[in-house]
C-alpha atoms as a PDB file:
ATOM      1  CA  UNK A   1      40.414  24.654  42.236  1.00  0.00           C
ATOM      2  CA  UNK A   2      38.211  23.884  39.295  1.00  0.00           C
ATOM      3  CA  UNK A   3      36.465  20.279  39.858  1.00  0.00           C
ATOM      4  CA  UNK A   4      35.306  19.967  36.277  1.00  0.00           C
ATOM      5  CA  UNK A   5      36.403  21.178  33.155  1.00  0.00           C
ATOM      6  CA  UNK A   6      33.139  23.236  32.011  1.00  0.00           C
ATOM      7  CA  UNK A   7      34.642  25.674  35.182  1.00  0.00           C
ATOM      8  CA  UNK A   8      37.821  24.688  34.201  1.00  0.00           C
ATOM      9  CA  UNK A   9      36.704  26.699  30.965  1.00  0.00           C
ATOM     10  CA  UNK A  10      35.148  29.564  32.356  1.00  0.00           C
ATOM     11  CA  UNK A  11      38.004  30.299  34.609  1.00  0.00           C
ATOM     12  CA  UNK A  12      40.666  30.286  31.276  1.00  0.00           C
ATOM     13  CA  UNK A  13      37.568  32.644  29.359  1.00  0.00           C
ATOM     14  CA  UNK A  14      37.601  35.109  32.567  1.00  0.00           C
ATOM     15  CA  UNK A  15      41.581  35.503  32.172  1.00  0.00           C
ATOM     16  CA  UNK A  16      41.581  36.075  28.393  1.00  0.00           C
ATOM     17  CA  UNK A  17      39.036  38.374  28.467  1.00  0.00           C
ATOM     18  CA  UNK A  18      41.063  40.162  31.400  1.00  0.00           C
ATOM     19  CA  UNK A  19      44.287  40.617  29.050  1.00  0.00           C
ATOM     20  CA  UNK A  20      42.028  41.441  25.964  1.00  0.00           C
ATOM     21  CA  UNK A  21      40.694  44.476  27.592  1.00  0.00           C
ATOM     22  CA  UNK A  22      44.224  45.185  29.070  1.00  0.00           C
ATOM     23  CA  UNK A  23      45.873  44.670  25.227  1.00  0.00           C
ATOM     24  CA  UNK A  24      42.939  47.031  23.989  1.00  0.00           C
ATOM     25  CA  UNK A  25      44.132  49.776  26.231  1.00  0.00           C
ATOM     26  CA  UNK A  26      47.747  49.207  25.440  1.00  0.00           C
ATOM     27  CA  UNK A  27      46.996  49.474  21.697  1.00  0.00           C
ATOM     28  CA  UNK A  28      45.360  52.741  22.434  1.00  0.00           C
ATOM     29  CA  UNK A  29      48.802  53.771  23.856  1.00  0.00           C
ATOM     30  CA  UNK A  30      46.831  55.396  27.081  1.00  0.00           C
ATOM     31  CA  UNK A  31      49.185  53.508  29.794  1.00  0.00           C
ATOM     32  CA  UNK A  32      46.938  54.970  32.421  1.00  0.00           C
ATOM     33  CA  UNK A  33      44.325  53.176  31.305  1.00  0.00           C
ATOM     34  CA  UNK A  34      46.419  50.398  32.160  1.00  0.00           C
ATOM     35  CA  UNK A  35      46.949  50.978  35.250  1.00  0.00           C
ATOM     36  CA  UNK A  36      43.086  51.718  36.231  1.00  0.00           C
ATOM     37  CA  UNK A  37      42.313  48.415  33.675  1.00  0.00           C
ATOM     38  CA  UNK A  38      44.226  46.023  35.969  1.00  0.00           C
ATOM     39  CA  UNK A  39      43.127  47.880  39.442  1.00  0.00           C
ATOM     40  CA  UNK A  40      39.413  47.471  38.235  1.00  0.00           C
ATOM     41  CA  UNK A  41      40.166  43.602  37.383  1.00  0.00           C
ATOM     42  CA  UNK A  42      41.756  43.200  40.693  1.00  0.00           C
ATOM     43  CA  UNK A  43      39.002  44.648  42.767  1.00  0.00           C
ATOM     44  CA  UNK A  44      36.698  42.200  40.437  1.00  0.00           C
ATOM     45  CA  UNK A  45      39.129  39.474  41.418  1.00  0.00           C
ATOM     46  CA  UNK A  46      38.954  40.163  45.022  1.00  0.00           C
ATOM     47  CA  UNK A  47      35.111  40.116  45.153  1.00  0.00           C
ATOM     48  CA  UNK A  48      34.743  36.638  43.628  1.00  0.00           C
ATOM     49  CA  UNK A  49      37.515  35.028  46.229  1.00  0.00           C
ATOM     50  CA  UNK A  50      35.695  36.999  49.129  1.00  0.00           C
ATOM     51  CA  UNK A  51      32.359  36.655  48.377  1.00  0.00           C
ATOM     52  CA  UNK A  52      29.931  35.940  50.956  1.00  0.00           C
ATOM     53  CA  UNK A  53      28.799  33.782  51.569  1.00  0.00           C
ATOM     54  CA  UNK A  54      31.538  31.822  50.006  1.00  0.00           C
ATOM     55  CA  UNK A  55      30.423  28.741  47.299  1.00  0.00           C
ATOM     56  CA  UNK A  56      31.760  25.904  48.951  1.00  0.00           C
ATOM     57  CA  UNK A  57      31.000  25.309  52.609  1.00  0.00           C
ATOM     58  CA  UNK A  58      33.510  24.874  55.047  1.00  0.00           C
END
């Protein structure tokens, strides 16, 4: 969870650059594009949340 809103920010940034690159393959009418678009952002997704070692300790 965000603690301030400068990450606040950058977290709302990330996701509309996410669906601008998404909308720029969808314009281009190449639907698999799409589909390797959003598995690319997912595997970026997934190595943020499981980076190690993690940014918070626990």
């Amino acid at each position: 969870m965000p603690t301030n809103e400068k990450e606040f920010n950058c977290n709302l940034f990330d996701q509309l650059t996410l669906i601008e690159r998404i909308e720029r393959q969808v314009d281009k009418g190449d639907l698999q594009a799409v589909k390797e678009e959003i598995e690319f952002q997912k595997k970026e997704i997934n190595r943020k949340l499981y980076q190690k070692p993690p940014l918070t300790s626990e």
